[in-house]
PDB file of N, CA and C in Angstrom:
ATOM      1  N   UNK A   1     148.261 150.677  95.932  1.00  0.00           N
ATOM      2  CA  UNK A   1     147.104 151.319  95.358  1.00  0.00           C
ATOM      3  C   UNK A   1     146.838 150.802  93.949  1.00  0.00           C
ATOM      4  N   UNK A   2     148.033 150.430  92.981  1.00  0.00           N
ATOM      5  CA  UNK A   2     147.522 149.985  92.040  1.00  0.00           C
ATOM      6  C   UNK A   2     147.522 148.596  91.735  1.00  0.00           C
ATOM      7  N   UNK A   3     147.427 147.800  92.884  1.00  0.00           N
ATOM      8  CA  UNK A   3     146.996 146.772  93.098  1.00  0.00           C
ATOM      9  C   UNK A   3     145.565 146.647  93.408  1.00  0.00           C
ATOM     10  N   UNK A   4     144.647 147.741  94.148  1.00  0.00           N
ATOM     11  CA  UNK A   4     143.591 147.651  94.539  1.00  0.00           C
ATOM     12  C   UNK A   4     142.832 148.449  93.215  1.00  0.00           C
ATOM     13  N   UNK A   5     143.372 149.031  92.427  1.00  0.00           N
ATOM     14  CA  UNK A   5     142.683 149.498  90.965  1.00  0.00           C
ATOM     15  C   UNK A   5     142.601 148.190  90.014  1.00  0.00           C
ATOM     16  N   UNK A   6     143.843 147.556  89.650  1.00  0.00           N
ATOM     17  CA  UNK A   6     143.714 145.781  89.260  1.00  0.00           C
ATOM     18  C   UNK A   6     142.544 145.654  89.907  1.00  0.00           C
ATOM     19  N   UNK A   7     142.567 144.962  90.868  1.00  0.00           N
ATOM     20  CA  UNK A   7     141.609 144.276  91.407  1.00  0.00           C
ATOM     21  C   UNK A   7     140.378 144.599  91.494  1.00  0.00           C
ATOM     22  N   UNK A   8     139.770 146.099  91.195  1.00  0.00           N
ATOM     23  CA  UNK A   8     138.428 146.461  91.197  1.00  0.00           C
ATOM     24  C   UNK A   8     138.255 146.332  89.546  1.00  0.00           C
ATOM     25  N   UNK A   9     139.326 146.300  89.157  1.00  0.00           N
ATOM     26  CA  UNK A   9     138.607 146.232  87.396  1.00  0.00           C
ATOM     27  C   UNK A   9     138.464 144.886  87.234  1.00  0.00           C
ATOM     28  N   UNK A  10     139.277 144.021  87.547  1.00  0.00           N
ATOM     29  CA  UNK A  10     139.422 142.491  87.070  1.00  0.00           C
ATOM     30  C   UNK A  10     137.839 142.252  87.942  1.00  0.00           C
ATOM     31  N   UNK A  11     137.384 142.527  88.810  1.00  0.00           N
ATOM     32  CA  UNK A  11     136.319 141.760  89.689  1.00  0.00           C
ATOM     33  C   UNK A  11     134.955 142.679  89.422  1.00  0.00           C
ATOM     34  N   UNK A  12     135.027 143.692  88.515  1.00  0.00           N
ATOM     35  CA  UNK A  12     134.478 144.474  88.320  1.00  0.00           C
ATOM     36  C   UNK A  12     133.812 143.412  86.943  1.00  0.00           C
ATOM     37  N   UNK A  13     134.927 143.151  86.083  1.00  0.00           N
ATOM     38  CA  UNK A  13     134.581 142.278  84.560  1.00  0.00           C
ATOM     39  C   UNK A  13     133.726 140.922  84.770  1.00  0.00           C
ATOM     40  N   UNK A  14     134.628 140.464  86.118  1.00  0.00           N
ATOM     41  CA  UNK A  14     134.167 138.794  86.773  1.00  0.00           C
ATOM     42  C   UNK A  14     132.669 139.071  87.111  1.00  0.00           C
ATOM     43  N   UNK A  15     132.756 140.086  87.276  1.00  0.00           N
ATOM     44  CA  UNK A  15     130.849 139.880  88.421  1.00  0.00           C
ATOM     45  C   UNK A  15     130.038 139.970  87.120  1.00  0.00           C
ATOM     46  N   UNK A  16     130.552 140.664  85.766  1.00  0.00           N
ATOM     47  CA  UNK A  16     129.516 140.968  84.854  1.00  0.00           C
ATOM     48  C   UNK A  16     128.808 139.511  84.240  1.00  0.00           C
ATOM     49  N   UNK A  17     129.610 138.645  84.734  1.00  0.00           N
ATOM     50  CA  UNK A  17     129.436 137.740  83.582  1.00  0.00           C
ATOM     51  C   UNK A  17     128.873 135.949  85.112  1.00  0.00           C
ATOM     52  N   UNK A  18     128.772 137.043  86.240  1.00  0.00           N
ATOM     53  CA  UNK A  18     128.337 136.219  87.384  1.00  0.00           C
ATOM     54  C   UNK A  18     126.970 136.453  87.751  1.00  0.00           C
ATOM     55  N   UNK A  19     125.754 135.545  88.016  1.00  0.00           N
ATOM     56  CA  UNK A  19     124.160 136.030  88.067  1.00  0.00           C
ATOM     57  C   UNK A  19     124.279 136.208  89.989  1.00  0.00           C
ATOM     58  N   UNK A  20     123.615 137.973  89.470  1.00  0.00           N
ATOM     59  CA  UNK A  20     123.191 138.214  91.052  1.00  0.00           C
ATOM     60  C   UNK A  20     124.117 139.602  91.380  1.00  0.00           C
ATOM     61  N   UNK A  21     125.162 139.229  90.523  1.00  0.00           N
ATOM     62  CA  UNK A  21     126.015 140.552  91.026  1.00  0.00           C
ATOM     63  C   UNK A  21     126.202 141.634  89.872  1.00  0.00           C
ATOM     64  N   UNK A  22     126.731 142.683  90.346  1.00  0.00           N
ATOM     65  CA  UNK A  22     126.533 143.477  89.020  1.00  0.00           C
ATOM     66  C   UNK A  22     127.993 144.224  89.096  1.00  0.00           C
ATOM     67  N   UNK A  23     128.687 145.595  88.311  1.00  0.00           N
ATOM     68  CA  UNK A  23     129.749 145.440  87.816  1.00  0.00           C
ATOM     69  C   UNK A  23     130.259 146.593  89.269  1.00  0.00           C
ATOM     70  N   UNK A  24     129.418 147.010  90.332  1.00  0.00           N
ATOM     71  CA  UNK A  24     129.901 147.784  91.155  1.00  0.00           C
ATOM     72  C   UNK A  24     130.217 146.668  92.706  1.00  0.00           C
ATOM     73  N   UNK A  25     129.512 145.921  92.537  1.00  0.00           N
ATOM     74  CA  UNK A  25     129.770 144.595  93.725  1.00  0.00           C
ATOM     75  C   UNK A  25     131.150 143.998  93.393  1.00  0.00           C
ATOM     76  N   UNK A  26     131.118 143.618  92.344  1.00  0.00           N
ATOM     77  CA  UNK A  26     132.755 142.840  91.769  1.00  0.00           C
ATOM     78  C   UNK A  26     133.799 143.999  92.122  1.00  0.00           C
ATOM     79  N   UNK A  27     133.697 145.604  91.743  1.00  0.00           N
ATOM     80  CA  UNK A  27     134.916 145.614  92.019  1.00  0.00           C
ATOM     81  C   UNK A  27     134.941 145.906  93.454  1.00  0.00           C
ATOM     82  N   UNK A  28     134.059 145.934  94.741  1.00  0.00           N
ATOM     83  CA  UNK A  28     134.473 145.825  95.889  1.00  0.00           C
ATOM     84  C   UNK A  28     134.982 144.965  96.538  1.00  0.00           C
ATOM     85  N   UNK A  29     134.449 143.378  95.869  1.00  0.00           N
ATOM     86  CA  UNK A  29     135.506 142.529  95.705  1.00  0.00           C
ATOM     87  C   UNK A  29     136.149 142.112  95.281  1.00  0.00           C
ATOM     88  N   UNK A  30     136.605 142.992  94.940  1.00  0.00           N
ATOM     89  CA  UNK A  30     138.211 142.964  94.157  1.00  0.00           C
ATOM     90  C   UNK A  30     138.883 143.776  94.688  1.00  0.00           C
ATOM     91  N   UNK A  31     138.628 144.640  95.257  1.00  0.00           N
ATOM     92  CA  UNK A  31     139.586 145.453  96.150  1.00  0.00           C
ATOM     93  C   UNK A  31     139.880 144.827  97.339  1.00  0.00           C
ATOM     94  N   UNK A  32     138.808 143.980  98.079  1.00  0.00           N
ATOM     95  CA  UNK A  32     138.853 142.880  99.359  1.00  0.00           C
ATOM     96  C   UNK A  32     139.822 141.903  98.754  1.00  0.00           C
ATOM     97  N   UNK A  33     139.754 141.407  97.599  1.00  0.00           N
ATOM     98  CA  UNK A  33     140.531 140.446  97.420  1.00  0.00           C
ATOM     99  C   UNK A  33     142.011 140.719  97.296  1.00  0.00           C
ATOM    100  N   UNK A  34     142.381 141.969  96.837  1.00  0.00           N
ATOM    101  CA  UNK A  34     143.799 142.820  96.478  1.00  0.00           C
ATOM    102  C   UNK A  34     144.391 142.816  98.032  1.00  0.00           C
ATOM    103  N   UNK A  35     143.585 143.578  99.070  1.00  0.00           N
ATOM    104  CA  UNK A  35     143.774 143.762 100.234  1.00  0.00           C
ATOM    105  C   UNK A  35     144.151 142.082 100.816  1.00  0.00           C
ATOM    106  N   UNK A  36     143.287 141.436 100.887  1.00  0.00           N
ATOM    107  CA  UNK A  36     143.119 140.578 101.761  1.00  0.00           C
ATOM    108  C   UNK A  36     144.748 139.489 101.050  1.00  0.00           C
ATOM    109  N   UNK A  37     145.128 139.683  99.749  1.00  0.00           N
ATOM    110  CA  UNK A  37     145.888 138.577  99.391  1.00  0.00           C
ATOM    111  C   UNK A  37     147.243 139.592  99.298  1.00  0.00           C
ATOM    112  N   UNK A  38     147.425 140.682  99.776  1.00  0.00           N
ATOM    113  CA  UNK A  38     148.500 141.658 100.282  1.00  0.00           C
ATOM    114  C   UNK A  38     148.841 141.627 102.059  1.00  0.00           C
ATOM    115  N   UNK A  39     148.129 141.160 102.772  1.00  0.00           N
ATOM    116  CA  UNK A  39     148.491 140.951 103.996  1.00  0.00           C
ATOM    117  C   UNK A  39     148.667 140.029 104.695  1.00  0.00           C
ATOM    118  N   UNK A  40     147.583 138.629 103.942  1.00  0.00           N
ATOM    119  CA  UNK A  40     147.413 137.527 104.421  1.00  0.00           C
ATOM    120  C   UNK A  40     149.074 136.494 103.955  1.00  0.00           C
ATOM    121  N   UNK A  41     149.025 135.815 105.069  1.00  0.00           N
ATOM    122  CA  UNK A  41     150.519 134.813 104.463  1.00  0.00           C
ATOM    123  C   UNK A  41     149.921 133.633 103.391  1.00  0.00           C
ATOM    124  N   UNK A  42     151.099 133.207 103.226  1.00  0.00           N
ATOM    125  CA  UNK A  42     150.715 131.983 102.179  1.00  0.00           C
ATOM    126  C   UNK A  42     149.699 130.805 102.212  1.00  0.00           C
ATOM    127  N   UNK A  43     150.102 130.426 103.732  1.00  0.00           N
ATOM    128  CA  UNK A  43     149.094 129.477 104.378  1.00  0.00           C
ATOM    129  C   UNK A  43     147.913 129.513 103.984  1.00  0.00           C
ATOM    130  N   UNK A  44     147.572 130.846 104.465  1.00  0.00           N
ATOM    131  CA  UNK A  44     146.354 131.562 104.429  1.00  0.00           C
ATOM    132  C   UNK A  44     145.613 131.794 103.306  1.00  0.00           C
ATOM    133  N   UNK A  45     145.869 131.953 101.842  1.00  0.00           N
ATOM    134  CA  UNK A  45     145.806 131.770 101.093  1.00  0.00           C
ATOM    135  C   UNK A  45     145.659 130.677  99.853  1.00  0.00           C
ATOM    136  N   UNK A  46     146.198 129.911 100.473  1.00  0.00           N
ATOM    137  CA  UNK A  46     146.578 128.334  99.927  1.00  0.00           C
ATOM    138  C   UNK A  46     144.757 127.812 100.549  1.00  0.00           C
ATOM    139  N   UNK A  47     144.794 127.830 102.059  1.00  0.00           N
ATOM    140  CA  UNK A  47     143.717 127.483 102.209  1.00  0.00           C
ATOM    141  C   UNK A  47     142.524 128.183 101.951  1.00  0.00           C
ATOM    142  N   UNK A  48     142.522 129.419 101.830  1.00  0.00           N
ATOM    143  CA  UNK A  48     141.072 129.803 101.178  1.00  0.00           C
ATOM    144  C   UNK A  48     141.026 129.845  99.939  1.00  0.00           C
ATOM    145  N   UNK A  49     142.202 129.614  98.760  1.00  0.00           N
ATOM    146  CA  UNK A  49     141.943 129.072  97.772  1.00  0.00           C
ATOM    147  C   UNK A  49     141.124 127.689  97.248  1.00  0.00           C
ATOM    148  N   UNK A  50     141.317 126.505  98.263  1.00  0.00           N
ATOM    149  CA  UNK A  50     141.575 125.434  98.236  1.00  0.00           C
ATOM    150  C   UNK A  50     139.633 125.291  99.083  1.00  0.00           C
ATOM    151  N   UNK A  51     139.804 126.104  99.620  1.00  0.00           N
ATOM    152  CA  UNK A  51     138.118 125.861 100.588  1.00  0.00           C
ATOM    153  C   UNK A  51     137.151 126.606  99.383  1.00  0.00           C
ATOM    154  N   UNK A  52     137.788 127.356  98.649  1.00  0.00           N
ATOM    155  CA  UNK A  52     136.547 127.491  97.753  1.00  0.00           C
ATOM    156  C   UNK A  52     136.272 126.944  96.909  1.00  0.00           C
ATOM    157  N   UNK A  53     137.648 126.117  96.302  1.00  0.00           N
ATOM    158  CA  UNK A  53     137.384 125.217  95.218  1.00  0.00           C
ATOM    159  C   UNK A  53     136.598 123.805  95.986  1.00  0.00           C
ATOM    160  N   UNK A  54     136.875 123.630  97.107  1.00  0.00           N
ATOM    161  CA  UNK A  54     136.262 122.160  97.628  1.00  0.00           C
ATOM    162  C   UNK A  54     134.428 122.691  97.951  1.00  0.00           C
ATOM    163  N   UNK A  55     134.480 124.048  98.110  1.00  0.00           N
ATOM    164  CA  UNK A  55     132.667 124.382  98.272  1.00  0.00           C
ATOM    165  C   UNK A  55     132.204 124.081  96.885  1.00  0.00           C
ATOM    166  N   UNK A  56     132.357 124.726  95.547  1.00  0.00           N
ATOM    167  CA  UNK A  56     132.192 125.064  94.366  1.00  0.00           C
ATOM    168  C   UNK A  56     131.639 123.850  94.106  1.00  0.00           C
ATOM    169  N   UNK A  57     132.518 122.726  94.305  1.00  0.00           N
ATOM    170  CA  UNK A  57     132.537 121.433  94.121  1.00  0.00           C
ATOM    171  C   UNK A  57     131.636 120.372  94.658  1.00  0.00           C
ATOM    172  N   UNK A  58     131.399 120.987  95.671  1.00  0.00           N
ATOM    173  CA  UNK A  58     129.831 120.644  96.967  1.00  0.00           C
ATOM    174  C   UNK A  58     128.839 120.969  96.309  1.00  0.00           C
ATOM    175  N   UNK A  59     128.811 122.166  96.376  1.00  0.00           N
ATOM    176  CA  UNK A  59     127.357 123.024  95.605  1.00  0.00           C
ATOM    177  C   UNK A  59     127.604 122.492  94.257  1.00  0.00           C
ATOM    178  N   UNK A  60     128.080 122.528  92.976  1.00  0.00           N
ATOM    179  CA  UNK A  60     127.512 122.020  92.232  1.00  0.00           C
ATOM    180  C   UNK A  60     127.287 120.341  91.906  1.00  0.00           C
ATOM    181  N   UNK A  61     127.636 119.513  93.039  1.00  0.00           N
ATOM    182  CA  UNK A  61     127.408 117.912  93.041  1.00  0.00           C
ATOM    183  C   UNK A  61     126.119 117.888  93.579  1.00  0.00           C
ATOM    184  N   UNK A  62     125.849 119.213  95.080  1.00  0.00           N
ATOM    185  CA  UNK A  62     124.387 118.910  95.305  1.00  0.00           C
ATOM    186  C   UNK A  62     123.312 119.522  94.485  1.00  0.00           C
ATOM    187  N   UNK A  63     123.864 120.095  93.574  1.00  0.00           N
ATOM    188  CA  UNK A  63     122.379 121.121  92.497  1.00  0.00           C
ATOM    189  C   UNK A  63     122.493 120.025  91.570  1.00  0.00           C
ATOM    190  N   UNK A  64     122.926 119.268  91.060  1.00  0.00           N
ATOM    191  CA  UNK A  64     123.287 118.124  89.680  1.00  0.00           C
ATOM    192  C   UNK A  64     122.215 116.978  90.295  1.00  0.00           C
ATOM    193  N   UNK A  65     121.593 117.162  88.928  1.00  0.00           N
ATOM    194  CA  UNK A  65     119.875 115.908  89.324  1.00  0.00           C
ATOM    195  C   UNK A  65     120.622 114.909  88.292  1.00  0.00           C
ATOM    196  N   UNK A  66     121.000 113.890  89.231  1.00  0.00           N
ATOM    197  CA  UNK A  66     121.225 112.424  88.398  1.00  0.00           C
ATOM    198  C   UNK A  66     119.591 112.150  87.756  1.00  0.00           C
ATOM    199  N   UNK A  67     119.777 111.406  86.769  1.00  0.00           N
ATOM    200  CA  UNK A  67     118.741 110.402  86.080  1.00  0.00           C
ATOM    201  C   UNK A  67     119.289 109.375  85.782  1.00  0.00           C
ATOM    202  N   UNK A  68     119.173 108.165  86.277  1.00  0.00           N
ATOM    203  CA  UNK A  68     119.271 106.852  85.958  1.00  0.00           C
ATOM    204  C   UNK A  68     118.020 105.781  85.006  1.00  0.00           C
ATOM    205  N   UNK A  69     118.481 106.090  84.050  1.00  0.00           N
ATOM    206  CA  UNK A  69     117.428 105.132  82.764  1.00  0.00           C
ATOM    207  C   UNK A  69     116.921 104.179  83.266  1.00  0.00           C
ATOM    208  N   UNK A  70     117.339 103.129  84.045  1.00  0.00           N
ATOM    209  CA  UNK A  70     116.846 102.126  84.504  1.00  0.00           C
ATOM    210  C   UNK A  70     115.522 102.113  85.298  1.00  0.00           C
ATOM    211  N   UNK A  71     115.521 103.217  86.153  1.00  0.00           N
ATOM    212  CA  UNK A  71     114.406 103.838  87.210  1.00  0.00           C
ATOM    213  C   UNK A  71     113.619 105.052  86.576  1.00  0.00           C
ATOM    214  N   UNK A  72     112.123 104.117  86.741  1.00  0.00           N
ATOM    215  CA  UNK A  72     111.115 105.916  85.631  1.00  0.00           C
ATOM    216  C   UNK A  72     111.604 106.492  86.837  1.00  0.00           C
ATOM    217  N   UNK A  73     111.335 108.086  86.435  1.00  0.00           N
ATOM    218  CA  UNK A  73     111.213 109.283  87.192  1.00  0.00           C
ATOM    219  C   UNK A  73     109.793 109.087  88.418  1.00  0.00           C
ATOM    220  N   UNK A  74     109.956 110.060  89.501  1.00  0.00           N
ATOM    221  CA  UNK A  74     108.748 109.471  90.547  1.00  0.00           C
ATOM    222  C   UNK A  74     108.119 110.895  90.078  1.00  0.00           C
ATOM    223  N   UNK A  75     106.473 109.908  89.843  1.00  0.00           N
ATOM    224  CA  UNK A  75     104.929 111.170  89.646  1.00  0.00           C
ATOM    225  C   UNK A  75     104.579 111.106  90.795  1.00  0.00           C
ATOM    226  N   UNK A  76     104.007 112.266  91.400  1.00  0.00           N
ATOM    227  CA  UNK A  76     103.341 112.448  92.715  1.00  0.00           C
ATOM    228  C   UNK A  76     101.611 112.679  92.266  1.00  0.00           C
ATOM    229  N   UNK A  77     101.025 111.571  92.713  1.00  0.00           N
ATOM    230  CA  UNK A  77      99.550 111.905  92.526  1.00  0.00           C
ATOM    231  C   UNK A  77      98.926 113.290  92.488  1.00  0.00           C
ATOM    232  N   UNK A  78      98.228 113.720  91.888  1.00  0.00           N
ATOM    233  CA  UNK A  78      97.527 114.938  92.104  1.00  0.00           C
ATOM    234  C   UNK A  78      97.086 114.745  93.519  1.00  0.00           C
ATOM    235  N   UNK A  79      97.028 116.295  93.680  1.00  0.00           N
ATOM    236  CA  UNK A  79      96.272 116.332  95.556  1.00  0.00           C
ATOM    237  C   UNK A  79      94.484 116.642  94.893  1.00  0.00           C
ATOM    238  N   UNK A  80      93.636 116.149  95.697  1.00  0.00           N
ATOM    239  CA  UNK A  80      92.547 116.302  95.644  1.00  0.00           C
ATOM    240  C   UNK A  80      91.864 117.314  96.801  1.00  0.00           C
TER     241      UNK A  80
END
């Protein structure tokens, strides 16, 4: 139990400072996360540690707009 109080405060602080969530969403996951890393084995853990850092890493390579100096930027004609 006071593992799942940790965990609603710590995820409670995390969401404040995360866009979209607010400080009653964080600590429900944080109680999922208390739960889920109290039953689950190591394996299990290792890899959903490891799958979120390899998403994080996806999503922000595909939101990142290269600009290469060499090449102007492309204008799209006005529509008429």
């Amino acid at each position: 139990m006071i593992g799942k109080i940790i965990g609603a405060v710590a995820g409670s602080k995390l969401a404040k400072s995360a866009r979209g969530m607010g400080g009653p969403t964080g600590a429900l996951l944080g109680v999922g996360a208390a739960t889920i890393a109290k039953r689950a084995s190591l394996p299990v853990l290792v890899a959903l540690t490891a799958g979120g850092y390899f998403a994080k890493k996806y999503l922000a390579k595909n939101n990142e707009v290269t600009t290469d100096p060499a090449t102007p930027p492309k204008v799209q004609a006005p529509a008429l």
